[in-house]
PDB file of N, CA and C in Angstrom:
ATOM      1  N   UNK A   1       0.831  -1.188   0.000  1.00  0.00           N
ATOM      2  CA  UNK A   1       0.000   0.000   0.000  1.00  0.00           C
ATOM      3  C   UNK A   1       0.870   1.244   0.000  1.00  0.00           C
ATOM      4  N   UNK A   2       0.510   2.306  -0.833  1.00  0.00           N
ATOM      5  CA  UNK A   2       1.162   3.421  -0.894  1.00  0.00           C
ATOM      6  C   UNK A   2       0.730   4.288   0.357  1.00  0.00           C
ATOM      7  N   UNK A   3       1.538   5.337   0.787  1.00  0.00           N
ATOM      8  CA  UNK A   3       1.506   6.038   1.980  1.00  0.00           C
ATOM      9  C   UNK A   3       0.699   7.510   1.387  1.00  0.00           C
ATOM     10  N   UNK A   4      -0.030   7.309   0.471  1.00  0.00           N
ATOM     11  CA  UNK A   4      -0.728   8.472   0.041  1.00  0.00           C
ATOM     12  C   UNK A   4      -2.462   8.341   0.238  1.00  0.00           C
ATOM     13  N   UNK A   5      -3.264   9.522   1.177  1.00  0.00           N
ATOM     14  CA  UNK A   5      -4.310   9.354   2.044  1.00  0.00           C
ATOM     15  C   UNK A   5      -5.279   9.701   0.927  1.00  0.00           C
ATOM     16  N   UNK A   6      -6.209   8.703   0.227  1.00  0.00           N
ATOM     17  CA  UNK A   6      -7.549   9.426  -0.398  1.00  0.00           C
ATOM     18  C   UNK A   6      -8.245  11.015   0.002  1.00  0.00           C
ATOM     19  N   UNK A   7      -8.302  12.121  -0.555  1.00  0.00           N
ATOM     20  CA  UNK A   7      -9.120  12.817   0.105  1.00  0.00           C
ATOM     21  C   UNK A   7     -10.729  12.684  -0.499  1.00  0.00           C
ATOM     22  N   UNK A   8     -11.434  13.049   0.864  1.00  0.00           N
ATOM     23  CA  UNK A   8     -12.434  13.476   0.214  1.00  0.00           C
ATOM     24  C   UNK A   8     -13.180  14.345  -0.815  1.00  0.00           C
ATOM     25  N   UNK A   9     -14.210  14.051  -1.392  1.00  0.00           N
ATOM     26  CA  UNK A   9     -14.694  15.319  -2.539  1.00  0.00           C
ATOM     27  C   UNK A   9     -16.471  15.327  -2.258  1.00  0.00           C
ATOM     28  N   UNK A  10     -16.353  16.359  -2.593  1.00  0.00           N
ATOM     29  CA  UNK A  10     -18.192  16.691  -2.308  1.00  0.00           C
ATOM     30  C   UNK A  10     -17.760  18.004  -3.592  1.00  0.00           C
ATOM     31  N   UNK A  11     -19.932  18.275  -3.404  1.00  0.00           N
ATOM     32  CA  UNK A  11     -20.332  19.115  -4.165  1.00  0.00           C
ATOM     33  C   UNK A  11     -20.769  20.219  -3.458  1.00  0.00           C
ATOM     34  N   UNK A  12     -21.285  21.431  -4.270  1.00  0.00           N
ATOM     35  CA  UNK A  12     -21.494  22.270  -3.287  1.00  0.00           C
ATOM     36  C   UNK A  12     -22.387  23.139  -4.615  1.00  0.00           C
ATOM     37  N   UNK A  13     -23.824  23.517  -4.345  1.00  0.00           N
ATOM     38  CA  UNK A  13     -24.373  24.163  -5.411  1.00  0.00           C
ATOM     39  C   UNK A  13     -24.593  25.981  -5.351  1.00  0.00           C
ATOM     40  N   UNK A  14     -24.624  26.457  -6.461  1.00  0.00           N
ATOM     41  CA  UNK A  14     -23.822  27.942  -7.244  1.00  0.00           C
ATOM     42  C   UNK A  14     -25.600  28.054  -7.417  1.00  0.00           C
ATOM     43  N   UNK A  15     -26.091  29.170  -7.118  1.00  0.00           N
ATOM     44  CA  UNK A  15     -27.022  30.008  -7.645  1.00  0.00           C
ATOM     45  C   UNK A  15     -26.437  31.715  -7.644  1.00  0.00           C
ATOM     46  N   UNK A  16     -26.489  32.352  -8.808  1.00  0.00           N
ATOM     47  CA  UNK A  16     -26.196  33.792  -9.002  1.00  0.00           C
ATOM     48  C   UNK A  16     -27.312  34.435  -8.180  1.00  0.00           C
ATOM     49  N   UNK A  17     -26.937  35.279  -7.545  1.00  0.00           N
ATOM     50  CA  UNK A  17     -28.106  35.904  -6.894  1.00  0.00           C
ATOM     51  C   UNK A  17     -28.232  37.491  -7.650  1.00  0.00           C
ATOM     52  N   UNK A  18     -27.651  37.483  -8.644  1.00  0.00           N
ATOM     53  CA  UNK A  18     -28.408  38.891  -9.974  1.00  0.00           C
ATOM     54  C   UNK A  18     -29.067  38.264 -10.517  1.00  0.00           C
ATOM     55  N   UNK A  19     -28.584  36.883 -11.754  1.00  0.00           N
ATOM     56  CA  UNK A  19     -29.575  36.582 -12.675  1.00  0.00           C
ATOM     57  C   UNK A  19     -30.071  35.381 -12.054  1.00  0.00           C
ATOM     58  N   UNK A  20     -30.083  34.386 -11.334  1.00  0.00           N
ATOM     59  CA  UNK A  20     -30.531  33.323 -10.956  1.00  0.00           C
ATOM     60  C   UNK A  20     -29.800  32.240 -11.706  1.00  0.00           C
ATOM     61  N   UNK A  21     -28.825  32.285 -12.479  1.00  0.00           N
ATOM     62  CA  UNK A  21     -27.711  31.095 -13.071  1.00  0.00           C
ATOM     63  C   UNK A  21     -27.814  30.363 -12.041  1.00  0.00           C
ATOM     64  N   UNK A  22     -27.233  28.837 -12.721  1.00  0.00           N
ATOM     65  CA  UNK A  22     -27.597  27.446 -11.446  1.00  0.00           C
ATOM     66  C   UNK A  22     -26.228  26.681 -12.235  1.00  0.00           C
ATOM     67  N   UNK A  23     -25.388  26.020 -10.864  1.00  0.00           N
ATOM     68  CA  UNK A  23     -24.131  25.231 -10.917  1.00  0.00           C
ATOM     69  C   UNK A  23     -23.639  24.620 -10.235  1.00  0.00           C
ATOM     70  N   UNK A  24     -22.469  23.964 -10.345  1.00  0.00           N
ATOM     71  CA  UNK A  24     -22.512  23.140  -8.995  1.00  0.00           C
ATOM     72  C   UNK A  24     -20.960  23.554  -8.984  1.00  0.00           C
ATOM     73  N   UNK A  25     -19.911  22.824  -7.250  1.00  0.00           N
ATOM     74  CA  UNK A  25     -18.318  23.493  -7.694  1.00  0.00           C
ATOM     75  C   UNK A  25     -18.143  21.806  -7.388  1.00  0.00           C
ATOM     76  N   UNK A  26     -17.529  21.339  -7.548  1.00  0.00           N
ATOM     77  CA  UNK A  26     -16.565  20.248  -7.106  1.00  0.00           C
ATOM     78  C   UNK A  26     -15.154  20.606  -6.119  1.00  0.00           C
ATOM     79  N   UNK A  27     -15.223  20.170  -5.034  1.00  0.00           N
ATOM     80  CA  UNK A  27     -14.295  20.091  -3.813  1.00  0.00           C
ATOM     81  C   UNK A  27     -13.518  18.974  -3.277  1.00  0.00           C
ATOM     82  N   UNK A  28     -12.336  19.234  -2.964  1.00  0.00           N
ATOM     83  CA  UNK A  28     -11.514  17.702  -2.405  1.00  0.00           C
ATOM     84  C   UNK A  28     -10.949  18.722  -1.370  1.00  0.00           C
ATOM     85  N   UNK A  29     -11.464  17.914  -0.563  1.00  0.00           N
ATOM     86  CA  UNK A  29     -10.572  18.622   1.732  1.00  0.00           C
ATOM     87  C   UNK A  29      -9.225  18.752   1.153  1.00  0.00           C
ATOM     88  N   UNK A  30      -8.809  19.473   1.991  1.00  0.00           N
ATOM     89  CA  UNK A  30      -7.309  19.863   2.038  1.00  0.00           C
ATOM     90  C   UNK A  30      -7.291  19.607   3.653  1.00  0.00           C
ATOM     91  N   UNK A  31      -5.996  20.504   4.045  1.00  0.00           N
ATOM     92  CA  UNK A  31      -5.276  20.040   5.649  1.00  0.00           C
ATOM     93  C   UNK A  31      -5.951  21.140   6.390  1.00  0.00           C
ATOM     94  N   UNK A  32      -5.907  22.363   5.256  1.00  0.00           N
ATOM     95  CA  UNK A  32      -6.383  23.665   5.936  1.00  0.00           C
ATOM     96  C   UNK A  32      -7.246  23.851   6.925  1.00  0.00           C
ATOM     97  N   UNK A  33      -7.571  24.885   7.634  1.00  0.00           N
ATOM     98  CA  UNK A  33      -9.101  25.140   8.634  1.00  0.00           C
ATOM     99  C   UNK A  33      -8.680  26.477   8.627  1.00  0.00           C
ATOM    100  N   UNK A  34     -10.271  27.302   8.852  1.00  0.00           N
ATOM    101  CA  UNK A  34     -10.742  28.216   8.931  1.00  0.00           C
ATOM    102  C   UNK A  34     -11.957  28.022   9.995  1.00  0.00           C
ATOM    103  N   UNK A  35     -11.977  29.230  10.226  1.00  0.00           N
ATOM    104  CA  UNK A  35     -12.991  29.990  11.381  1.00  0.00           C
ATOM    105  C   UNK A  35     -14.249  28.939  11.413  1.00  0.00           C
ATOM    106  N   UNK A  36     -14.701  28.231  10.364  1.00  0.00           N
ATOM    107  CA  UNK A  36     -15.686  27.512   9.700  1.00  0.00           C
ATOM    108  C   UNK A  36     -15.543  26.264   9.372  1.00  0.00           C
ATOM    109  N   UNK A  37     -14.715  25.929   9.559  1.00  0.00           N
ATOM    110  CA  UNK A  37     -14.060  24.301   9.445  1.00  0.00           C
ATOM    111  C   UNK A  37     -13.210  24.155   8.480  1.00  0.00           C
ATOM    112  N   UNK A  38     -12.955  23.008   8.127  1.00  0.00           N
ATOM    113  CA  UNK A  38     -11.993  22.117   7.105  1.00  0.00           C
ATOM    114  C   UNK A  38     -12.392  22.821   5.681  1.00  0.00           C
ATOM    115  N   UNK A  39     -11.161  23.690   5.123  1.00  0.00           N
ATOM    116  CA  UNK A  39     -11.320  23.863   3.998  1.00  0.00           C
ATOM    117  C   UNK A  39     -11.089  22.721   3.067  1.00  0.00           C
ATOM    118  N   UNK A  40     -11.830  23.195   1.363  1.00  0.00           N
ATOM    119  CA  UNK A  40     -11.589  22.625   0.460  1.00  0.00           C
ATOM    120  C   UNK A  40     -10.452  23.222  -0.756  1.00  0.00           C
ATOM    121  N   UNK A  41     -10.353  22.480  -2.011  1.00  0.00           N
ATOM    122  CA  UNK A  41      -9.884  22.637  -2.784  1.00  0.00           C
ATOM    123  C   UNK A  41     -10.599  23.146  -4.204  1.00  0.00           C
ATOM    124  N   UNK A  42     -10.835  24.086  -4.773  1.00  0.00           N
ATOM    125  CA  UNK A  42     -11.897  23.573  -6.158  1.00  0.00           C
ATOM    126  C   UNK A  42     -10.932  22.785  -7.230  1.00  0.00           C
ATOM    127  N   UNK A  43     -12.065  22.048  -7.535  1.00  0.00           N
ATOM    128  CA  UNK A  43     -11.092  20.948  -8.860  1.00  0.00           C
ATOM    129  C   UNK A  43     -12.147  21.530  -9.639  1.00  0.00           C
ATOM    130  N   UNK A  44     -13.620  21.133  -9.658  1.00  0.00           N
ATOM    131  CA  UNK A  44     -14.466  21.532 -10.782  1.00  0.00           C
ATOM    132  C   UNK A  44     -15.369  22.392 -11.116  1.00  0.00           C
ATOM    133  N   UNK A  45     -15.786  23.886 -11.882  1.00  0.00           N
ATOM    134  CA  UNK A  45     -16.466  24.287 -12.175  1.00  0.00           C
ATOM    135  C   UNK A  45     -18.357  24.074 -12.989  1.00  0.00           C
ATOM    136  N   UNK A  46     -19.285  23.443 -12.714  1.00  0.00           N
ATOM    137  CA  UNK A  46     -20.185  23.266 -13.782  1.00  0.00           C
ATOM    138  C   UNK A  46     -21.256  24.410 -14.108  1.00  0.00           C
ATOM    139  N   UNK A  47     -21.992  24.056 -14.870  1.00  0.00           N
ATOM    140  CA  UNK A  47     -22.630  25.330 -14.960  1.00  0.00           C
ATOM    141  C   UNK A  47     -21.929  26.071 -15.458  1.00  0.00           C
ATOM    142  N   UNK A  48     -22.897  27.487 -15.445  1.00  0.00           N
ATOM    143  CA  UNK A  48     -22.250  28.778 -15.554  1.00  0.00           C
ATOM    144  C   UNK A  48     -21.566  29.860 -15.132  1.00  0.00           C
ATOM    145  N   UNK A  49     -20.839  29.119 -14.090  1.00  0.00           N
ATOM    146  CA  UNK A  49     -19.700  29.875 -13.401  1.00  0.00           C
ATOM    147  C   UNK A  49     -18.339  29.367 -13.665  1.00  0.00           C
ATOM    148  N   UNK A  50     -17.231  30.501 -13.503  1.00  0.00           N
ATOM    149  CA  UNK A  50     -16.225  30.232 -13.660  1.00  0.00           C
ATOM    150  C   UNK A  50     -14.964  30.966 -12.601  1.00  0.00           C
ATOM    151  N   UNK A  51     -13.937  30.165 -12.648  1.00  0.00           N
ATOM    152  CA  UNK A  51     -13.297  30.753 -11.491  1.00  0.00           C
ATOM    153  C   UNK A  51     -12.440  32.059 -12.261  1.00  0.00           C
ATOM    154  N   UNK A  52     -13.015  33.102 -11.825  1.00  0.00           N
ATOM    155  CA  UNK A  52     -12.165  34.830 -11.599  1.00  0.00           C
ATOM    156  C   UNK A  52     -10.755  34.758 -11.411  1.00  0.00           C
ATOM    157  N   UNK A  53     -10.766  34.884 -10.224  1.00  0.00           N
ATOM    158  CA  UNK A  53      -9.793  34.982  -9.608  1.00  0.00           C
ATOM    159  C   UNK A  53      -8.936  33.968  -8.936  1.00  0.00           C
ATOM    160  N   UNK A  54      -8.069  33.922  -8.737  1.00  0.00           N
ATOM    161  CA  UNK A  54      -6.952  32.574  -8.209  1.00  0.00           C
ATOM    162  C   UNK A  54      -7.654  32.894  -6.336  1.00  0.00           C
ATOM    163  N   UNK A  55      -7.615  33.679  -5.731  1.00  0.00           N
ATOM    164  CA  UNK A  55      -8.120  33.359  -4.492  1.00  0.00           C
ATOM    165  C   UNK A  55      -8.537  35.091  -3.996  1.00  0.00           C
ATOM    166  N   UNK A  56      -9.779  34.822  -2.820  1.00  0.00           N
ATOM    167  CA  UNK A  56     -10.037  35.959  -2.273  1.00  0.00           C
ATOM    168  C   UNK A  56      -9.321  35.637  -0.948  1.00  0.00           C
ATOM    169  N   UNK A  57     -10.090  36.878  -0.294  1.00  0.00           N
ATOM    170  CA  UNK A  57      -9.705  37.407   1.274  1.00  0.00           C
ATOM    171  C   UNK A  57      -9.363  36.380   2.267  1.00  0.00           C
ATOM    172  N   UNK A  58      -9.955  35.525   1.754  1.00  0.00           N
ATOM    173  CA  UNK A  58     -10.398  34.241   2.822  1.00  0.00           C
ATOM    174  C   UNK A  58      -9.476  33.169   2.034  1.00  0.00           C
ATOM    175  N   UNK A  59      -8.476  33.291   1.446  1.00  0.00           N
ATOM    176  CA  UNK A  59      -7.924  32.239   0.539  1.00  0.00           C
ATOM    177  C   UNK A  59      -8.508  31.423   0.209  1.00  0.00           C
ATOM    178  N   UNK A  60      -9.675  31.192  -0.321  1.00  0.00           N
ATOM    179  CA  UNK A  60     -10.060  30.540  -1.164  1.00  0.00           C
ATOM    180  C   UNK A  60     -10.451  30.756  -2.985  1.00  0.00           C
ATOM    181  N   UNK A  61     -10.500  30.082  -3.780  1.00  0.00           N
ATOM    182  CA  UNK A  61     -11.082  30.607  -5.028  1.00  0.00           C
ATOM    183  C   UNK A  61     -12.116  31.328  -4.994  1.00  0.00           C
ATOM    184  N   UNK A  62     -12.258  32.703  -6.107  1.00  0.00           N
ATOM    185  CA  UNK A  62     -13.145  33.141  -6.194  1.00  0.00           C
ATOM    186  C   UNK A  62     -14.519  32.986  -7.463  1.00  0.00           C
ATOM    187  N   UNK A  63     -15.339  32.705  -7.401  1.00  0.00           N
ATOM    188  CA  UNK A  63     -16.474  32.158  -8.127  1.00  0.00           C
ATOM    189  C   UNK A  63     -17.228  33.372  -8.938  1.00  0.00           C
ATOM    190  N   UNK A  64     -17.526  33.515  -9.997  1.00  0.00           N
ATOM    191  CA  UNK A  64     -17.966  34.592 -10.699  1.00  0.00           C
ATOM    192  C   UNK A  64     -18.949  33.466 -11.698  1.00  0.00           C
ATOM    193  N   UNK A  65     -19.804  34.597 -11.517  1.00  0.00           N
ATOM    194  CA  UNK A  65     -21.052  34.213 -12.631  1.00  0.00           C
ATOM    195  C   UNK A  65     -20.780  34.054 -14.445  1.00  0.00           C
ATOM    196  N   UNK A  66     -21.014  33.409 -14.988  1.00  0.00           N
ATOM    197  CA  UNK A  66     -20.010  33.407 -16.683  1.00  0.00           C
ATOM    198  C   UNK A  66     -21.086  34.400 -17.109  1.00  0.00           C
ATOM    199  N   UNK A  67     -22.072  34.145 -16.790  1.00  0.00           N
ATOM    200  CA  UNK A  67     -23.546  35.263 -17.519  1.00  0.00           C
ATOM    201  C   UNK A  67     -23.592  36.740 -17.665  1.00  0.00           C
ATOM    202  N   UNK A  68     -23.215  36.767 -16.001  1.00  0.00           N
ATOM    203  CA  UNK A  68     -23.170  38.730 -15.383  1.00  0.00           C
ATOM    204  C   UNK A  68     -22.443  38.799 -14.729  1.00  0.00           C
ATOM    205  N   UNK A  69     -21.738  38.198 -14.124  1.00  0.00           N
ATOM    206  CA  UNK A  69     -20.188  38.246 -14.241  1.00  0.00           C
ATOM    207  C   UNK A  69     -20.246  38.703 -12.301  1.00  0.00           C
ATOM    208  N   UNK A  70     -21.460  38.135 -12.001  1.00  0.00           N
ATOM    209  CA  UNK A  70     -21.551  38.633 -10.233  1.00  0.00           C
ATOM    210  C   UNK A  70     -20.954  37.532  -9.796  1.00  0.00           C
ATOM    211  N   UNK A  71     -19.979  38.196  -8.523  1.00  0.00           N
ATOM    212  CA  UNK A  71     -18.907  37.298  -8.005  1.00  0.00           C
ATOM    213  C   UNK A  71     -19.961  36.257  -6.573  1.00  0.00           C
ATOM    214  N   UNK A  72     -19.658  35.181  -6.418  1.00  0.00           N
ATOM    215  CA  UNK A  72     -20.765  34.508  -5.672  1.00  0.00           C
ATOM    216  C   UNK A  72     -20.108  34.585  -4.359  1.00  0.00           C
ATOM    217  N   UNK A  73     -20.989  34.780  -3.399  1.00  0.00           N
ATOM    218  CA  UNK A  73     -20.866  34.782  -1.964  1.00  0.00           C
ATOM    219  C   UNK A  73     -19.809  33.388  -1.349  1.00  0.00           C
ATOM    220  N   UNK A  74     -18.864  33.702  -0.436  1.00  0.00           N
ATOM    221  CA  UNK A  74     -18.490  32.465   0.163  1.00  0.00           C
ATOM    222  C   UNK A  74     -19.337  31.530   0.558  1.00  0.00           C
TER     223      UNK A  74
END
């Protein structure tokens, strides 16, 4: 057996709150924590969002609408 640990992955669903666009992100845990628990990683974009920016305030990726271009709430 290799000494390398599966992480987990979950989903997490994207509604624009200007136009109402609908998406989902794809996540795999990392080691990290925040104020809020165990951060993730984004691996996948669906839908109509796309990642902006490499990371906000909170180091994480930032999520923008592909439609109207509104950046989505943490």
């Amino acid at each position: 057996m290799s000494g390398i640990q599966k992480r987990e992955r979950f989903h997490t669903k994207l509604k624009c709150g200007r136009c109402g666009a609908e998406g989902r992100a794809l996540w795999e845990e990392n080691s990290e924590m925040s104020p809020r628990g165990p951060m993730g990683t984004l691996v996948n974009i669906s839908g109509n969002f796309i990642q902006r920016a490499p990371h906000n305030a909170q180091g994480q990726p930032e999520i923008a609408c592909a439609s109207c271009g509104a950046v989505h709430p943490d």
